[in-house]
PDB file of N, CA and C in Angstrom:
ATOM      1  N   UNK A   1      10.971  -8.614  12.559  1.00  0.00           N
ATOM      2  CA  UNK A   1      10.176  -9.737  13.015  1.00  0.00           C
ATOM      3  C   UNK A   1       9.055  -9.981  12.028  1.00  0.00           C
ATOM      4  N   UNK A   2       8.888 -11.148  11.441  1.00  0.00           N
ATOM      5  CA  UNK A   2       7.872 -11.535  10.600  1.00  0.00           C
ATOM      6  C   UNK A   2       7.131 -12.634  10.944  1.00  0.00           C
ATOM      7  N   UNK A   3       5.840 -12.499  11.349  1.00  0.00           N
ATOM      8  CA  UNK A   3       4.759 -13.519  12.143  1.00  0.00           C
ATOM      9  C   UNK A   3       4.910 -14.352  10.096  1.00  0.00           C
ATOM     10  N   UNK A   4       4.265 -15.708  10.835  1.00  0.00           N
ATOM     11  CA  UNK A   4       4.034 -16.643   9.754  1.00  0.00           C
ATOM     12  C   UNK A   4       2.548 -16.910  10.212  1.00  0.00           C
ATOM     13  N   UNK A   5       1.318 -16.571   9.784  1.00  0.00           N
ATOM     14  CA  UNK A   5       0.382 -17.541   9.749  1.00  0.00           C
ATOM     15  C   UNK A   5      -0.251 -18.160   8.684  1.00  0.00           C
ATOM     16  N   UNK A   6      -0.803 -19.525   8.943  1.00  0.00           N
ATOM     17  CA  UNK A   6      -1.151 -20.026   7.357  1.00  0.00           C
ATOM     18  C   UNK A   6       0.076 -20.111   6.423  1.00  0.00           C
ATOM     19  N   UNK A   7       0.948 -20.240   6.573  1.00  0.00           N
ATOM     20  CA  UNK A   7       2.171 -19.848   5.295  1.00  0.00           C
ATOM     21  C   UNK A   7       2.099 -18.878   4.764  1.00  0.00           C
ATOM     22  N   UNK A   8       1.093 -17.586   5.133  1.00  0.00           N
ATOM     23  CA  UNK A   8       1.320 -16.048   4.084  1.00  0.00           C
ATOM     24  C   UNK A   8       1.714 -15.290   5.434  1.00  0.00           C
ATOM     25  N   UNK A   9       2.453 -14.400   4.877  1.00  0.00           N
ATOM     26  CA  UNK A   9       2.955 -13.502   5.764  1.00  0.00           C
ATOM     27  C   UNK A   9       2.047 -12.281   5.912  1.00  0.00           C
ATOM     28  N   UNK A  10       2.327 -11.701   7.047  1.00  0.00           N
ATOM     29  CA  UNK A  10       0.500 -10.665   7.601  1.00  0.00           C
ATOM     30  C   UNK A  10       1.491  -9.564   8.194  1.00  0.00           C
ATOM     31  N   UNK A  11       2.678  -9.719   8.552  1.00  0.00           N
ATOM     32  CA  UNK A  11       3.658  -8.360   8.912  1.00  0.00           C
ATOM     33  C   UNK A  11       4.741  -7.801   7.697  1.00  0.00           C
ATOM     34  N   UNK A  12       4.704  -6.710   7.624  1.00  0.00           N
ATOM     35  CA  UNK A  12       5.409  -6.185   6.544  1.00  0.00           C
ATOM     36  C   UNK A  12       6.764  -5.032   7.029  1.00  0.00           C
ATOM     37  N   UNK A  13       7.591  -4.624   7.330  1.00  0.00           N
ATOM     38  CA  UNK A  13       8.533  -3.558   7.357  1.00  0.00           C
ATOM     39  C   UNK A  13       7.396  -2.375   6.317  1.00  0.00           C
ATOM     40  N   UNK A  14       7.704  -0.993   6.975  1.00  0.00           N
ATOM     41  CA  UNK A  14       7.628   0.293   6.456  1.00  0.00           C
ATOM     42  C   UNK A  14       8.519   0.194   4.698  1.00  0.00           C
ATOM     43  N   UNK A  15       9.592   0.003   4.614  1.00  0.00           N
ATOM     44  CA  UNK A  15       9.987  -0.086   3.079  1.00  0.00           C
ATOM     45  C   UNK A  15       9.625  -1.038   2.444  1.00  0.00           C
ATOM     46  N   UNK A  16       9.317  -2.544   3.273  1.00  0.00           N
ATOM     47  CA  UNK A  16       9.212  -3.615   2.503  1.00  0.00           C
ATOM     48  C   UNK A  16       7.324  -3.296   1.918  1.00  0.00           C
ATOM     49  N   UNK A  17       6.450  -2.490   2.591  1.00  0.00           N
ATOM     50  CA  UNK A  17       5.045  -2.487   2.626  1.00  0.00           C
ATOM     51  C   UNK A  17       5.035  -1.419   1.363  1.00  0.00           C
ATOM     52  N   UNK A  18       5.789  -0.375   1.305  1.00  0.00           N
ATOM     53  CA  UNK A  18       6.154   0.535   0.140  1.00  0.00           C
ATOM     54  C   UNK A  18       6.585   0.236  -1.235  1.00  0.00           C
ATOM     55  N   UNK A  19       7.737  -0.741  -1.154  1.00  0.00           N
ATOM     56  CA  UNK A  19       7.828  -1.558  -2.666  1.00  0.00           C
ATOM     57  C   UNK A  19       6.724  -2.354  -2.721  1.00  0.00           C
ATOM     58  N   UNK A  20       5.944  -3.160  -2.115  1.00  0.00           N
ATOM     59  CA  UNK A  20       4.811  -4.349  -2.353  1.00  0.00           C
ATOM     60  C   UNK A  20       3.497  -3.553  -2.133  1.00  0.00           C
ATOM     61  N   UNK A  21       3.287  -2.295  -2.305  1.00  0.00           N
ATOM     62  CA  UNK A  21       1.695  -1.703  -1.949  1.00  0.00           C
ATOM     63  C   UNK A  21       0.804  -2.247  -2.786  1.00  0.00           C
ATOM     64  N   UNK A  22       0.975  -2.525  -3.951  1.00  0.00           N
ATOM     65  CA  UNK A  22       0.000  -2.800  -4.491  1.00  0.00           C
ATOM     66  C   UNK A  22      -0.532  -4.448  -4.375  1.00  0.00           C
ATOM     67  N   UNK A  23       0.065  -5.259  -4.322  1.00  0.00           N
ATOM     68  CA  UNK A  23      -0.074  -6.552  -3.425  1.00  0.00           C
ATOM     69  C   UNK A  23      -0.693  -6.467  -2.036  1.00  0.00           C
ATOM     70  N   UNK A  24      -0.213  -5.328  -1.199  1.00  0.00           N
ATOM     71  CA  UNK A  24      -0.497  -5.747   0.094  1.00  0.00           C
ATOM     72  C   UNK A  24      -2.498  -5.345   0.260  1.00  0.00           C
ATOM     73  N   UNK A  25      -2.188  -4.146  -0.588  1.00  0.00           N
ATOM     74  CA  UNK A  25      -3.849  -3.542  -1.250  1.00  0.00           C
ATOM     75  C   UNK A  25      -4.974  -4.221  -2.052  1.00  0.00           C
ATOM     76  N   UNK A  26      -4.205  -5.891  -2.217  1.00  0.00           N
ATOM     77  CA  UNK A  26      -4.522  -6.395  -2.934  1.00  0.00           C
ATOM     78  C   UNK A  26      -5.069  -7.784  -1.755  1.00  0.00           C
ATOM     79  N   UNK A  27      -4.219  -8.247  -1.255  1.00  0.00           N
ATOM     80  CA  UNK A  27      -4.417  -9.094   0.116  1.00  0.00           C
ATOM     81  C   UNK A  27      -5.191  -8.471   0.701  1.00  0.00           C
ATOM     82  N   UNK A  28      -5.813  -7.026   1.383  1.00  0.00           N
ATOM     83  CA  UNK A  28      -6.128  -6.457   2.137  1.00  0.00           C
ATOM     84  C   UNK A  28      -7.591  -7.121   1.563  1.00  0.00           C
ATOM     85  N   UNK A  29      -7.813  -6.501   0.473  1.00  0.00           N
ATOM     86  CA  UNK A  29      -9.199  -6.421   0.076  1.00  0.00           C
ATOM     87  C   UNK A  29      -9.670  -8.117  -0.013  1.00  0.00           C
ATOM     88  N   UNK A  30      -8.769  -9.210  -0.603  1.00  0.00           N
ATOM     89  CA  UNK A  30      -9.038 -10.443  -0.268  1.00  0.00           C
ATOM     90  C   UNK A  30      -9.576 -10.904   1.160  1.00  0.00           C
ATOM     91  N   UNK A  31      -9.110  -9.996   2.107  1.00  0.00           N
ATOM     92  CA  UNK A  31      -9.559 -10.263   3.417  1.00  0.00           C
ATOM     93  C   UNK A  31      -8.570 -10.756   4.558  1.00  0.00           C
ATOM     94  N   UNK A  32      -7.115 -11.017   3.554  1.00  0.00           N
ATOM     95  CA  UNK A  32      -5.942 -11.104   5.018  1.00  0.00           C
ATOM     96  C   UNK A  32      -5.748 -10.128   5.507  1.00  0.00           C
ATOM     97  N   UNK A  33      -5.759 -10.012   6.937  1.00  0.00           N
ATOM     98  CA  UNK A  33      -4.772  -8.879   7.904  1.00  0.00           C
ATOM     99  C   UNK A  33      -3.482  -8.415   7.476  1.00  0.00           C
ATOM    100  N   UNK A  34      -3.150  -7.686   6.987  1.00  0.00           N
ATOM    101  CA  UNK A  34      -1.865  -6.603   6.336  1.00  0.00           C
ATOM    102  C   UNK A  34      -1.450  -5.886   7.729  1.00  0.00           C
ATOM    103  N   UNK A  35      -0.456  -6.034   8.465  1.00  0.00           N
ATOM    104  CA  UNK A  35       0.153  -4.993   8.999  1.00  0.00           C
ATOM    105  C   UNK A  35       1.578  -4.561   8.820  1.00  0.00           C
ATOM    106  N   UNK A  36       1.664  -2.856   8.628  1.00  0.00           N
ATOM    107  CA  UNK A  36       2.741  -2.629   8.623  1.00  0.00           C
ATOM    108  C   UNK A  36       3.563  -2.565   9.913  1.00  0.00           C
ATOM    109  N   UNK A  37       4.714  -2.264  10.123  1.00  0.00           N
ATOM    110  CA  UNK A  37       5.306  -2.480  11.078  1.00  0.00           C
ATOM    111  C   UNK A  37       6.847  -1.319  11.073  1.00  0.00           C
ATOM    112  N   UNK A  38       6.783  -1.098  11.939  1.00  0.00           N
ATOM    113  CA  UNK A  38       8.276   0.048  12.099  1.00  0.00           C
ATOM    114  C   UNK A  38       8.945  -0.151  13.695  1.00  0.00           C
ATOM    115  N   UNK A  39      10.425  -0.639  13.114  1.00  0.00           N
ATOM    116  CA  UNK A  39      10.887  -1.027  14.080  1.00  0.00           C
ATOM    117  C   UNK A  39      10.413  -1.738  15.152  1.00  0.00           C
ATOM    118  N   UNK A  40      10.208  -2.918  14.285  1.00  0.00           N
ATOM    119  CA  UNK A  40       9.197  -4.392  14.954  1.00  0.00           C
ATOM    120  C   UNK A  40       8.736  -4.022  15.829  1.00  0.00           C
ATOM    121  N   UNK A  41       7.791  -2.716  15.475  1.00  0.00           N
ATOM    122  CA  UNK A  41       6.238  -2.473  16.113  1.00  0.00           C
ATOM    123  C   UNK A  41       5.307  -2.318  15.313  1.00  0.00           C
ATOM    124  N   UNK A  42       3.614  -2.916  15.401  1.00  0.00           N
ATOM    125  CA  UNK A  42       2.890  -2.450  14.701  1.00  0.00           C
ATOM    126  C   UNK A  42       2.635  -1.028  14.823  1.00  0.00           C
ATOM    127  N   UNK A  43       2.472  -0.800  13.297  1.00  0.00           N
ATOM    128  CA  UNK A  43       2.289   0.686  13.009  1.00  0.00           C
ATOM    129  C   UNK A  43       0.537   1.346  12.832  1.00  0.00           C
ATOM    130  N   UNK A  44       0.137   0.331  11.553  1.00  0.00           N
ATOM    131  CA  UNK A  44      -1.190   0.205  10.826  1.00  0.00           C
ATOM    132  C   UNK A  44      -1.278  -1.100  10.388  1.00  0.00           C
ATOM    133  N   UNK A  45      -2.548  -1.179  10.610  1.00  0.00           N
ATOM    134  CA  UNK A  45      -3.264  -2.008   9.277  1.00  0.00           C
ATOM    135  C   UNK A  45      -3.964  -1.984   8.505  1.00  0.00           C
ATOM    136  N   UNK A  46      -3.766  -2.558   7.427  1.00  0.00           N
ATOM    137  CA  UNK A  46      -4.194  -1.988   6.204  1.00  0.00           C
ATOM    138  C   UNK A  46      -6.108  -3.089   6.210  1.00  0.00           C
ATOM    139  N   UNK A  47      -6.976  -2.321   6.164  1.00  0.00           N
ATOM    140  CA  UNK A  47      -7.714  -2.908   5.661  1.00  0.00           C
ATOM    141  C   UNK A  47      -8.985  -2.352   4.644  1.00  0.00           C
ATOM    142  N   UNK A  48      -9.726  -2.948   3.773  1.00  0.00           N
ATOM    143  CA  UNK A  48     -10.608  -2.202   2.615  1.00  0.00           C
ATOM    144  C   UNK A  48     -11.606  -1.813   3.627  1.00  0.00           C
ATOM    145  N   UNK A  49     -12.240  -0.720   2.819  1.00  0.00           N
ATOM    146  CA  UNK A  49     -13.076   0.496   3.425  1.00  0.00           C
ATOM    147  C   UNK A  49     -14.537  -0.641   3.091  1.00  0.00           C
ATOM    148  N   UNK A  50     -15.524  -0.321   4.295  1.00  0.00           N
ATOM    149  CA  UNK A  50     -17.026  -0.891   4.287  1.00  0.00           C
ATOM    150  C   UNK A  50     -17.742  -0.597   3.448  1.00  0.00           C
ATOM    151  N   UNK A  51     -18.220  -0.767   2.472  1.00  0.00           N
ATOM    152  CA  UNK A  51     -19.254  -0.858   1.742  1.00  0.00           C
ATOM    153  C   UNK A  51     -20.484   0.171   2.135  1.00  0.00           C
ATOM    154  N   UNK A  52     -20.899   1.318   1.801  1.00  0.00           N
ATOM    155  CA  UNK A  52     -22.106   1.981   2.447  1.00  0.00           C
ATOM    156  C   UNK A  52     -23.347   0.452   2.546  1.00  0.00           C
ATOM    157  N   UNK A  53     -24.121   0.637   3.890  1.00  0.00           N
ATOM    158  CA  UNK A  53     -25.371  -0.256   3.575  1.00  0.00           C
ATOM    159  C   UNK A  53     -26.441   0.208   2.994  1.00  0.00           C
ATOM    160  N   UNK A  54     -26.468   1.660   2.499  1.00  0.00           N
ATOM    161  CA  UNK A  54     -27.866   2.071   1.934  1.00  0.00           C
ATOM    162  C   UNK A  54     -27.127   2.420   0.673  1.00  0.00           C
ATOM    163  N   UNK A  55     -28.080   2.506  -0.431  1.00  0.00           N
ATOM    164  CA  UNK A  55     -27.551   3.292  -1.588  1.00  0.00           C
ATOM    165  C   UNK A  55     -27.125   4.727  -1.625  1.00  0.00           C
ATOM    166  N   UNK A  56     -26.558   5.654  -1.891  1.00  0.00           N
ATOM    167  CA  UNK A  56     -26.985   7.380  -2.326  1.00  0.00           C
ATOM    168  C   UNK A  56     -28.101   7.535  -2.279  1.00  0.00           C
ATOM    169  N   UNK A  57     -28.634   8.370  -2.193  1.00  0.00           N
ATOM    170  CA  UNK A  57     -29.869   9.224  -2.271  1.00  0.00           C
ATOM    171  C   UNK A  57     -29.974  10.629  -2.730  1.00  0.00           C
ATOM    172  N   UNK A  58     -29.139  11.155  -4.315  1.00  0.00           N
ATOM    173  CA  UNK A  58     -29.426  12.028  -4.703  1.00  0.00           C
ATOM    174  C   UNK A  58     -30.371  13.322  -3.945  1.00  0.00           C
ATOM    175  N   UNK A  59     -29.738  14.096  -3.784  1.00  0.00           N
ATOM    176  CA  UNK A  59     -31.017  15.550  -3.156  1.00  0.00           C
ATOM    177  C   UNK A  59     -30.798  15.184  -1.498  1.00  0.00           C
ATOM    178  N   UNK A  60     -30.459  14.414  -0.988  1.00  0.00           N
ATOM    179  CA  UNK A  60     -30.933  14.055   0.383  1.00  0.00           C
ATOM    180  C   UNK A  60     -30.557  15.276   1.260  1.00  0.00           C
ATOM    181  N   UNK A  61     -29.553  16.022   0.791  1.00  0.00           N
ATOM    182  CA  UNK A  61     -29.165  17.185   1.406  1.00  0.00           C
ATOM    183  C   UNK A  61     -30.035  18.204   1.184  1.00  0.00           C
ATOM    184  N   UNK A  62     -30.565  18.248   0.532  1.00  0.00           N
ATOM    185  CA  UNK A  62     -31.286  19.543   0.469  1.00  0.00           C
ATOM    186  C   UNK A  62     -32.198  20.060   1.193  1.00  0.00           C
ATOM    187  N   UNK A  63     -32.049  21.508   1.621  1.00  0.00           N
ATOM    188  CA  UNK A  63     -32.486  22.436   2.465  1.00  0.00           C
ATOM    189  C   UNK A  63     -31.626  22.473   3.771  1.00  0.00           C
ATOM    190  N   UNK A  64     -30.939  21.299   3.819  1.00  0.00           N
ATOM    191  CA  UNK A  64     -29.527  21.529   4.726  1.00  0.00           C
ATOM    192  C   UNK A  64     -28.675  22.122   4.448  1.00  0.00           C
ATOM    193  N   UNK A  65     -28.219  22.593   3.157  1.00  0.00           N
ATOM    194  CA  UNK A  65     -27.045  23.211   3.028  1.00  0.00           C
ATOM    195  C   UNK A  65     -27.430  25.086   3.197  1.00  0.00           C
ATOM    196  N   UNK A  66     -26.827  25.420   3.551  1.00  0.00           N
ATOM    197  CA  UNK A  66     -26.939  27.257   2.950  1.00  0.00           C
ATOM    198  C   UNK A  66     -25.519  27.464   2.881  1.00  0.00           C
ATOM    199  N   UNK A  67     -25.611  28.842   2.036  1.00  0.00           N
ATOM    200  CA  UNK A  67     -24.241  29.630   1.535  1.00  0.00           C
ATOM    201  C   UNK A  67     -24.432  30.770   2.641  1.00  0.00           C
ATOM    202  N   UNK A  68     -23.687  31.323   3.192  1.00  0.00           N
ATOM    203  CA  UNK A  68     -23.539  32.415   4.279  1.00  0.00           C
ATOM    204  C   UNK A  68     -23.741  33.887   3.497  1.00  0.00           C
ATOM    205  N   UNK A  69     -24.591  34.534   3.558  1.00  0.00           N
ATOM    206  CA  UNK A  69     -24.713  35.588   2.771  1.00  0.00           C
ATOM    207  C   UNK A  69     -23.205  36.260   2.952  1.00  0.00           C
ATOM    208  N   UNK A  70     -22.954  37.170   1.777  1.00  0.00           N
ATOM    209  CA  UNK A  70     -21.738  38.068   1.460  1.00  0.00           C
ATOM    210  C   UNK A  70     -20.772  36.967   1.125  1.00  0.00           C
ATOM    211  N   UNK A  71     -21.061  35.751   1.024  1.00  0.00           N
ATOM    212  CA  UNK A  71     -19.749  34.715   0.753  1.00  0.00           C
ATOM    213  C   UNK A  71     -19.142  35.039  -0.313  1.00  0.00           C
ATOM    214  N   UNK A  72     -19.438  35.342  -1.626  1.00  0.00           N
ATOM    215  CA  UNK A  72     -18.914  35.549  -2.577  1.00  0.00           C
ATOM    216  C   UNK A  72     -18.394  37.054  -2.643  1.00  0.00           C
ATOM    217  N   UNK A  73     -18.544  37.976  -1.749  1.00  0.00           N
ATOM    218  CA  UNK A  73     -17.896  39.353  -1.585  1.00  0.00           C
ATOM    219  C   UNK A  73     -16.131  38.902  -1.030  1.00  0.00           C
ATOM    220  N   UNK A  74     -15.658  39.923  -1.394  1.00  0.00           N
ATOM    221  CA  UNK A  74     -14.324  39.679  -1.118  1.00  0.00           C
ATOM    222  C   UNK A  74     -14.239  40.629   0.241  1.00  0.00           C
ATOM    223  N   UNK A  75     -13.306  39.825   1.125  1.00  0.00           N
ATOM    224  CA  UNK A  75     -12.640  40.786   2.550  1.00  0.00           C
ATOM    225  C   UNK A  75     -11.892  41.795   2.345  1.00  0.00           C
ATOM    226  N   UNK A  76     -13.067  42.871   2.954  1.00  0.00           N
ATOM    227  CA  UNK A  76     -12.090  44.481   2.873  1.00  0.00           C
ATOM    228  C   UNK A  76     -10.818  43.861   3.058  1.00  0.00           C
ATOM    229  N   UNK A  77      -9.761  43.507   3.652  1.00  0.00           N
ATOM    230  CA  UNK A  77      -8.099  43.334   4.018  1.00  0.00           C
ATOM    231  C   UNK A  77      -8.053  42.189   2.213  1.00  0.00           C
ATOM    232  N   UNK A  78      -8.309  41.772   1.030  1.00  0.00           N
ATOM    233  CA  UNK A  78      -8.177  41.400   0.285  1.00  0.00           C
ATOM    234  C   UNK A  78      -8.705  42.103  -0.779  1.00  0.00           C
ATOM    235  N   UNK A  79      -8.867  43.402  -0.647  1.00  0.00           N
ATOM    236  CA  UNK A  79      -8.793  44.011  -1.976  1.00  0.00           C
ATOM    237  C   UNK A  79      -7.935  43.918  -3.150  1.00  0.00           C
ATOM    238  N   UNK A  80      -7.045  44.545  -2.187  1.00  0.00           N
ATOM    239  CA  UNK A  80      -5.471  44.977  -3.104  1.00  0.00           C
ATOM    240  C   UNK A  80      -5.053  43.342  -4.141  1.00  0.00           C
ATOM    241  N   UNK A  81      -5.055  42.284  -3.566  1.00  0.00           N
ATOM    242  CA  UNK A  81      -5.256  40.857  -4.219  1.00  0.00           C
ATOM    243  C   UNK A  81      -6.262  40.957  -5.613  1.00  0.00           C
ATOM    244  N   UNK A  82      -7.364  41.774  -5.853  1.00  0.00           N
ATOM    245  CA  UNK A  82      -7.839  41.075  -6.661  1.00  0.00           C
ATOM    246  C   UNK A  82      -7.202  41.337  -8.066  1.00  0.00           C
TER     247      UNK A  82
END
């Protein structure tokens, strides 16, 4: 089953979405609805990832992270491994 809207097509088959990925990755990000479909059911849709709204912030982690003391010791039962 293949919906028609606008004259571009917005449903794809599982093999037909596999030979055309890079098109459909390509529509996606233009902003048409991409869905794949398996056994004329929707499966997914493909759409581009949001934009962060703030920039990075270099360091922002810090003093949040710690290393678990002894991390870099190896597990008595992983000796014989090293």
């Amino acid at each position: 089953m293949v919906i028609m809207s606008d004259r571009r097509k917005r449903e794809f088959n599982v093999a037909e979405a596999k030979a055309k990925f890079s098109s459909l990755v390509r529509k996606a990000i233009a902003g048409e609805d991409v869905i794949i479909m398996k056994d004329n059911k929707p499966l997914v849709r493909l759409v581009p990832l949001e934009k962060s709204k703030r920039p990075r912030k270099p360091g922002s982690a810090k003093g949040r992270v710690r290393i678990a003391p002894g991390f870099e010791e190896t597990p008595p039962d992983f000796k014989d491994y090293r």
